[in-house]
C-alpha atoms as a PDB file:
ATOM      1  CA  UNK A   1      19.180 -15.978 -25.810  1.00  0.00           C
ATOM      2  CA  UNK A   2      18.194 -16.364 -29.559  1.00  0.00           C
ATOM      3  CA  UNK A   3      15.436 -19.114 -28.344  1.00  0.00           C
ATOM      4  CA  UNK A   4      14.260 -16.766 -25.244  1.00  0.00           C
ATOM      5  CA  UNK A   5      13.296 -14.047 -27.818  1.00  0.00           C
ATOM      6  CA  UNK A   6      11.619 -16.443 -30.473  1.00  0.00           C
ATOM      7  CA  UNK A   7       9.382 -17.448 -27.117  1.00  0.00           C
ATOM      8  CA  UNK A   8       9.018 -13.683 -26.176  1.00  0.00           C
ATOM      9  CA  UNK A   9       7.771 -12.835 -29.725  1.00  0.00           C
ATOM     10  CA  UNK A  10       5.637 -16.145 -30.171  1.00  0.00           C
ATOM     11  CA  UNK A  11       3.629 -15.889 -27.158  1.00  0.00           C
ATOM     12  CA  UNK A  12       0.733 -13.610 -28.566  1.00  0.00           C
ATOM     13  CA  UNK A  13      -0.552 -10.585 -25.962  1.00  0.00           C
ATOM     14  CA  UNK A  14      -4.167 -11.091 -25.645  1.00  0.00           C
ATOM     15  CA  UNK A  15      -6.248  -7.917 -27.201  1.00  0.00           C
ATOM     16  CA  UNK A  16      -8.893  -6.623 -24.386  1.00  0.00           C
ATOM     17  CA  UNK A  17     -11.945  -4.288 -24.937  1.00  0.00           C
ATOM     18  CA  UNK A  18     -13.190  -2.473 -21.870  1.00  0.00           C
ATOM     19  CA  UNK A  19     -16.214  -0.378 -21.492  1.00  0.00           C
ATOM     20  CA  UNK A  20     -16.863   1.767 -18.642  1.00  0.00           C
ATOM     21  CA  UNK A  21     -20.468   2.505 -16.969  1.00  0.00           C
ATOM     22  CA  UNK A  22     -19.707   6.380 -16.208  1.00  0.00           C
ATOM     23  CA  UNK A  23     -22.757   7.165 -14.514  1.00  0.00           C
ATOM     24  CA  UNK A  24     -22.374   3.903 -11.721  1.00  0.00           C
ATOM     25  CA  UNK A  25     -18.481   4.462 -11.640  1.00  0.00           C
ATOM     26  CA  UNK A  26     -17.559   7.820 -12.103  1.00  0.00           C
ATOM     27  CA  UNK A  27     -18.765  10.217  -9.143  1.00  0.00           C
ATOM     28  CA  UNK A  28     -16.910  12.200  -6.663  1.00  0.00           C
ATOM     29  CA  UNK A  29     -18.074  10.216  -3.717  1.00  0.00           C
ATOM     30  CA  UNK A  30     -15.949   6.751  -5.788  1.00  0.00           C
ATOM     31  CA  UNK A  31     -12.772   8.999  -6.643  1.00  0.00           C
ATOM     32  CA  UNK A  32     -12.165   6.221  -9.422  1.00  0.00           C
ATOM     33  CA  UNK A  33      -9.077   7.271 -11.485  1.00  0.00           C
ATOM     34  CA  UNK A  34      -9.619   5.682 -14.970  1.00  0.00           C
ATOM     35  CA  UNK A  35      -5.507   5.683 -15.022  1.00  0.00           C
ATOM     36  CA  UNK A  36      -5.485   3.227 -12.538  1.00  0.00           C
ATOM     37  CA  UNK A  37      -7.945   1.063 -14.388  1.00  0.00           C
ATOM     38  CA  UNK A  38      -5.797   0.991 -17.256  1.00  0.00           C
ATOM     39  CA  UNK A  39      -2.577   0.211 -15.252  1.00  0.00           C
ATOM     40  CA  UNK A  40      -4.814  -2.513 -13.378  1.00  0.00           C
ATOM     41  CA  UNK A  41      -6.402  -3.934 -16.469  1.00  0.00           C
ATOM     42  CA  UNK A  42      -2.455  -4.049 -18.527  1.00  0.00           C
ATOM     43  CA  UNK A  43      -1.694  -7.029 -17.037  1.00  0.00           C
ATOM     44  CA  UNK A  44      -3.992  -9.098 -18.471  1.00  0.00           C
ATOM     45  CA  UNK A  45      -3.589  -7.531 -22.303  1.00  0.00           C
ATOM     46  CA  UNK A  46      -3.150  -5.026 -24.294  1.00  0.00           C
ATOM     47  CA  UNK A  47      -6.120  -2.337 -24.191  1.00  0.00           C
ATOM     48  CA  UNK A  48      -7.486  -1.833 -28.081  1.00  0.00           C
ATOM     49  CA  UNK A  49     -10.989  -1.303 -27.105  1.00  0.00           C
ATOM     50  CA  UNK A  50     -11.054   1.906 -24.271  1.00  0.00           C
ATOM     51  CA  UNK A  51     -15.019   2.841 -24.353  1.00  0.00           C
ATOM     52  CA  UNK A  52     -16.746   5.204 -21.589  1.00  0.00           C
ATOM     53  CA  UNK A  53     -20.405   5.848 -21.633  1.00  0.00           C
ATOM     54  CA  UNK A  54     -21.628   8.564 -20.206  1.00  0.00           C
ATOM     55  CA  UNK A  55     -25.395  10.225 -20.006  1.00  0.00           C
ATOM     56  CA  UNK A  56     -26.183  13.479 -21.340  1.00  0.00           C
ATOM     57  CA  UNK A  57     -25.711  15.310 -18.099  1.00  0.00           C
ATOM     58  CA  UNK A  58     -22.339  14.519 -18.036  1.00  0.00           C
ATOM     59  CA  UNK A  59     -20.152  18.229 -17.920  1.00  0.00           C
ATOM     60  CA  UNK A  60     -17.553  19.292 -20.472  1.00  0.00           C
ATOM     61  CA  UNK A  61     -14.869  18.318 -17.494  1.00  0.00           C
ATOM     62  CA  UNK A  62     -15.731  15.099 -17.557  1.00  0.00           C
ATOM     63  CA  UNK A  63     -16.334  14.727 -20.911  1.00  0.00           C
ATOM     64  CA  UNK A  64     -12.186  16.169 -21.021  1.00  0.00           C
ATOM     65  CA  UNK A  65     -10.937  14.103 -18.231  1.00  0.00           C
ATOM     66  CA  UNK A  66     -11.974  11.282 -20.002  1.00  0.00           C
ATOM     67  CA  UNK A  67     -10.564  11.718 -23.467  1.00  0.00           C
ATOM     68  CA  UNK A  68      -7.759  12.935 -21.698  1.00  0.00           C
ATOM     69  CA  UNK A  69      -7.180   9.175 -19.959  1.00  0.00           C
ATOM     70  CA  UNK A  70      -6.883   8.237 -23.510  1.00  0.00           C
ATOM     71  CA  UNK A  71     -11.138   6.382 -23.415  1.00  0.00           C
ATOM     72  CA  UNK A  72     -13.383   7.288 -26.122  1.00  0.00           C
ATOM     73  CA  UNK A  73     -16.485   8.603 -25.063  1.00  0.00           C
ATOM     74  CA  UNK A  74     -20.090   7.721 -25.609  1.00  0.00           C
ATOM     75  CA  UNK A  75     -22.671  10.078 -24.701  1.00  0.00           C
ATOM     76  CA  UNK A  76     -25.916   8.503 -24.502  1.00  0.00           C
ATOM     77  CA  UNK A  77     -28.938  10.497 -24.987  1.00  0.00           C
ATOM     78  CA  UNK A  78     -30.880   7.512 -22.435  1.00  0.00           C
ATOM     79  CA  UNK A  79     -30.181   4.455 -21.047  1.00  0.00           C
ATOM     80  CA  UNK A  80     -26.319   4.400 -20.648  1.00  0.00           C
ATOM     81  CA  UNK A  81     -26.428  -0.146 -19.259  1.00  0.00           C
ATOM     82  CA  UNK A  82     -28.655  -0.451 -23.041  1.00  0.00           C
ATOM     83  CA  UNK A  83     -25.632   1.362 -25.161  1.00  0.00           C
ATOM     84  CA  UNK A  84     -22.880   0.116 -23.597  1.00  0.00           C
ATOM     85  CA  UNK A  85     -24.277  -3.585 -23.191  1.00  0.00           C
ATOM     86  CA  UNK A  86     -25.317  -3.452 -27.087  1.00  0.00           C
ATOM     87  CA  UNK A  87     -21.881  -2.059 -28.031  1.00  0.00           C
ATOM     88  CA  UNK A  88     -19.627  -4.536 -26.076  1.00  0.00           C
ATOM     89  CA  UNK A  89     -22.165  -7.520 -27.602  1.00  0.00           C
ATOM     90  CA  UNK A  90     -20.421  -6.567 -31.168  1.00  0.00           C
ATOM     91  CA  UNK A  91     -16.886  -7.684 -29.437  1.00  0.00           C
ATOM     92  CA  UNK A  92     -18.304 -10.923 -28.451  1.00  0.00           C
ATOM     93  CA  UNK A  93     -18.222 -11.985 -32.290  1.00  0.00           C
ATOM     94  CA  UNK A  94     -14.857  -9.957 -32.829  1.00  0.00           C
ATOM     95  CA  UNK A  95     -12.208 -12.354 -33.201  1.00  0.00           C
ATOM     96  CA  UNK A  96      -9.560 -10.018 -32.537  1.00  0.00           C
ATOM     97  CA  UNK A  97     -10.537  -9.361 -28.878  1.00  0.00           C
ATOM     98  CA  UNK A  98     -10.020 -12.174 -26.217  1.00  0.00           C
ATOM     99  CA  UNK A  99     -10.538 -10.434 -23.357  1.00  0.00           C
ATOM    100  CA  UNK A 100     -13.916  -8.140 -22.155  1.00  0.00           C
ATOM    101  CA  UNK A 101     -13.405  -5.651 -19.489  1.00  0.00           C
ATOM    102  CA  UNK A 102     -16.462  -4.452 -17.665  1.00  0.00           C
ATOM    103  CA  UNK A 103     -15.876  -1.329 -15.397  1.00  0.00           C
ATOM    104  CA  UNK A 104     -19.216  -1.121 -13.383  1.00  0.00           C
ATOM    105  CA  UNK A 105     -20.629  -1.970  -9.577  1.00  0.00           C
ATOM    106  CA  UNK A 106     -23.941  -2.750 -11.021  1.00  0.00           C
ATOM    107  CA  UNK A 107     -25.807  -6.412 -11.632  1.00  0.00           C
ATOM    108  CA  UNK A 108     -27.085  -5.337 -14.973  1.00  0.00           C
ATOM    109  CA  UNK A 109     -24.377  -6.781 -16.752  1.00  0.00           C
ATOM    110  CA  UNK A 110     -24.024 -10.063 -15.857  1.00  0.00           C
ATOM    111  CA  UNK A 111     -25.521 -11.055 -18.821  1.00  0.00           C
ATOM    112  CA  UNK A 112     -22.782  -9.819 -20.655  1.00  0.00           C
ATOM    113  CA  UNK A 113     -20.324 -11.323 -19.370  1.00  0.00           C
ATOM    114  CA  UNK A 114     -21.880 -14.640 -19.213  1.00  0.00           C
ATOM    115  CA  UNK A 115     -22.554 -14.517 -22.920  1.00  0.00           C
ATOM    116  CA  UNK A 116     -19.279 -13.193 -23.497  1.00  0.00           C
ATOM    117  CA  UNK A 117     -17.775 -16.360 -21.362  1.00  0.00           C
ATOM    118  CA  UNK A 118     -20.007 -18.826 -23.716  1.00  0.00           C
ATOM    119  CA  UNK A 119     -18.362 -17.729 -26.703  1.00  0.00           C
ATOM    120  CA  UNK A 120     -14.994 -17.822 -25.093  1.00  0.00           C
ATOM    121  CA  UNK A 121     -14.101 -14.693 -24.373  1.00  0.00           C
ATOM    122  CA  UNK A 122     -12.012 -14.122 -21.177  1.00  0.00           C
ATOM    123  CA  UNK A 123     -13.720 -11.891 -18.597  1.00  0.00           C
ATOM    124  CA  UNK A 124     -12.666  -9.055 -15.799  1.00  0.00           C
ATOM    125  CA  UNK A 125     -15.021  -6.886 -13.919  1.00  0.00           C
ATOM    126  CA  UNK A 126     -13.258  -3.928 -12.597  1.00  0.00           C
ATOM    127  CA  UNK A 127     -15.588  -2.166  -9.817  1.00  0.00           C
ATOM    128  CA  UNK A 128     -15.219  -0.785  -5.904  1.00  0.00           C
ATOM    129  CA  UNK A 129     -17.364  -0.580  -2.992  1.00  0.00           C
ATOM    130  CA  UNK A 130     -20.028   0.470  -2.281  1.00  0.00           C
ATOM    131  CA  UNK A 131     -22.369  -1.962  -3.664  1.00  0.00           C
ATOM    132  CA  UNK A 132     -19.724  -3.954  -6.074  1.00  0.00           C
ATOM    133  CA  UNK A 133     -22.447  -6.282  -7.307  1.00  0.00           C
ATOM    134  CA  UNK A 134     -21.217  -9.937  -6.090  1.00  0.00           C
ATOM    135  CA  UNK A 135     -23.393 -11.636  -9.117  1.00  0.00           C
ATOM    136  CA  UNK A 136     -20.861  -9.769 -11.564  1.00  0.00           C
ATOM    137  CA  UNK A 137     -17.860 -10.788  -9.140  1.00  0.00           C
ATOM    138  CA  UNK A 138     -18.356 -14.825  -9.015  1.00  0.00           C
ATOM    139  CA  UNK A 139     -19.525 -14.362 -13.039  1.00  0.00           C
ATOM    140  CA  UNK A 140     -16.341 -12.995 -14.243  1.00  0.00           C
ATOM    141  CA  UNK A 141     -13.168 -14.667 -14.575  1.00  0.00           C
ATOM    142  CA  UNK A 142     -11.083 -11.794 -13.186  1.00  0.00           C
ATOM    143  CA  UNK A 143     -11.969  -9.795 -10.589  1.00  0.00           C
ATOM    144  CA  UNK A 144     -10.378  -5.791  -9.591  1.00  0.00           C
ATOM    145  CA  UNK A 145     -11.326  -4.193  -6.957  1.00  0.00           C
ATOM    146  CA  UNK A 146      -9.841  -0.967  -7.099  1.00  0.00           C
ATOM    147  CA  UNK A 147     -10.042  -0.620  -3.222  1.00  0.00           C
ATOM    148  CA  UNK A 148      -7.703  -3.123  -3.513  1.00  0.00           C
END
């Protein structure tokens, strides 16, 4: 039992940083439930990075629903794929985070998580139809689709 829990406590969970492309995955039409992104994205590690961007149209009920889900937001005054591709760079180098979590449908970031793969970061790409980008899918190491 003793050597069971000295295994347990050994076996380090894996930090993860996820950042969230509101304006591709966040409309009515997608019903995604950030919740369920969370739950999804748990059993890979443990969530220390939650990041939404989100343009500066977004409403004050989104803005809510989001904070409320436990995600810091980003408002971005212009290109949201610029801010949150810049941000989630800096967690490439952080040596605290071994896991990147895109949340997006769109090709733009493949990039990312190729860069983030050369420097030996794990990668996920959470996303749903339609038009879950299949560059991002056979780039990432983990795939979720939350249609799924």
């Amino acid at each position: 039992m003793l050597k069971k829990l000295r295994e347990a406590l050994s076996k380090k969970e894996k930090h993860m940083a996820c950042f969230v492309d509101g304006p591709n995955m966040l409309r009515k039409e997608l019903n995604v439930d950030l919740g369920q992104v969370k739950k999804k994205l748990e059993r890979f590690g443990k969530l220390k990075v939650a990041k939404v961007f989100l343009d500066q149209y977004a409403s004050d009920k989104l803005i809510e629903a989001v904070t409320n889900q436990g995600f810091e937001v980003v408002i971005v005054p212009s290109d949201v794929d610029v801010a949150l591709a810049v941000e989630a760079t800096e967690y490439i180098f952080n040596d605290n985070i071994e896991i990147m979590a895109i949340v997006s449908r769109d090709s733009d970031f493949k990039p990312l998580l190729t860069k983030a793969k050369a420097h030996g970061k794990e990668t996920i790409v959470v996303g749903t139809e339609p038009d879950f980008s299949t560059a991002m899918q056979n780039t990432a190491d983990q795939v979720v689709n939350l249609r799924d």
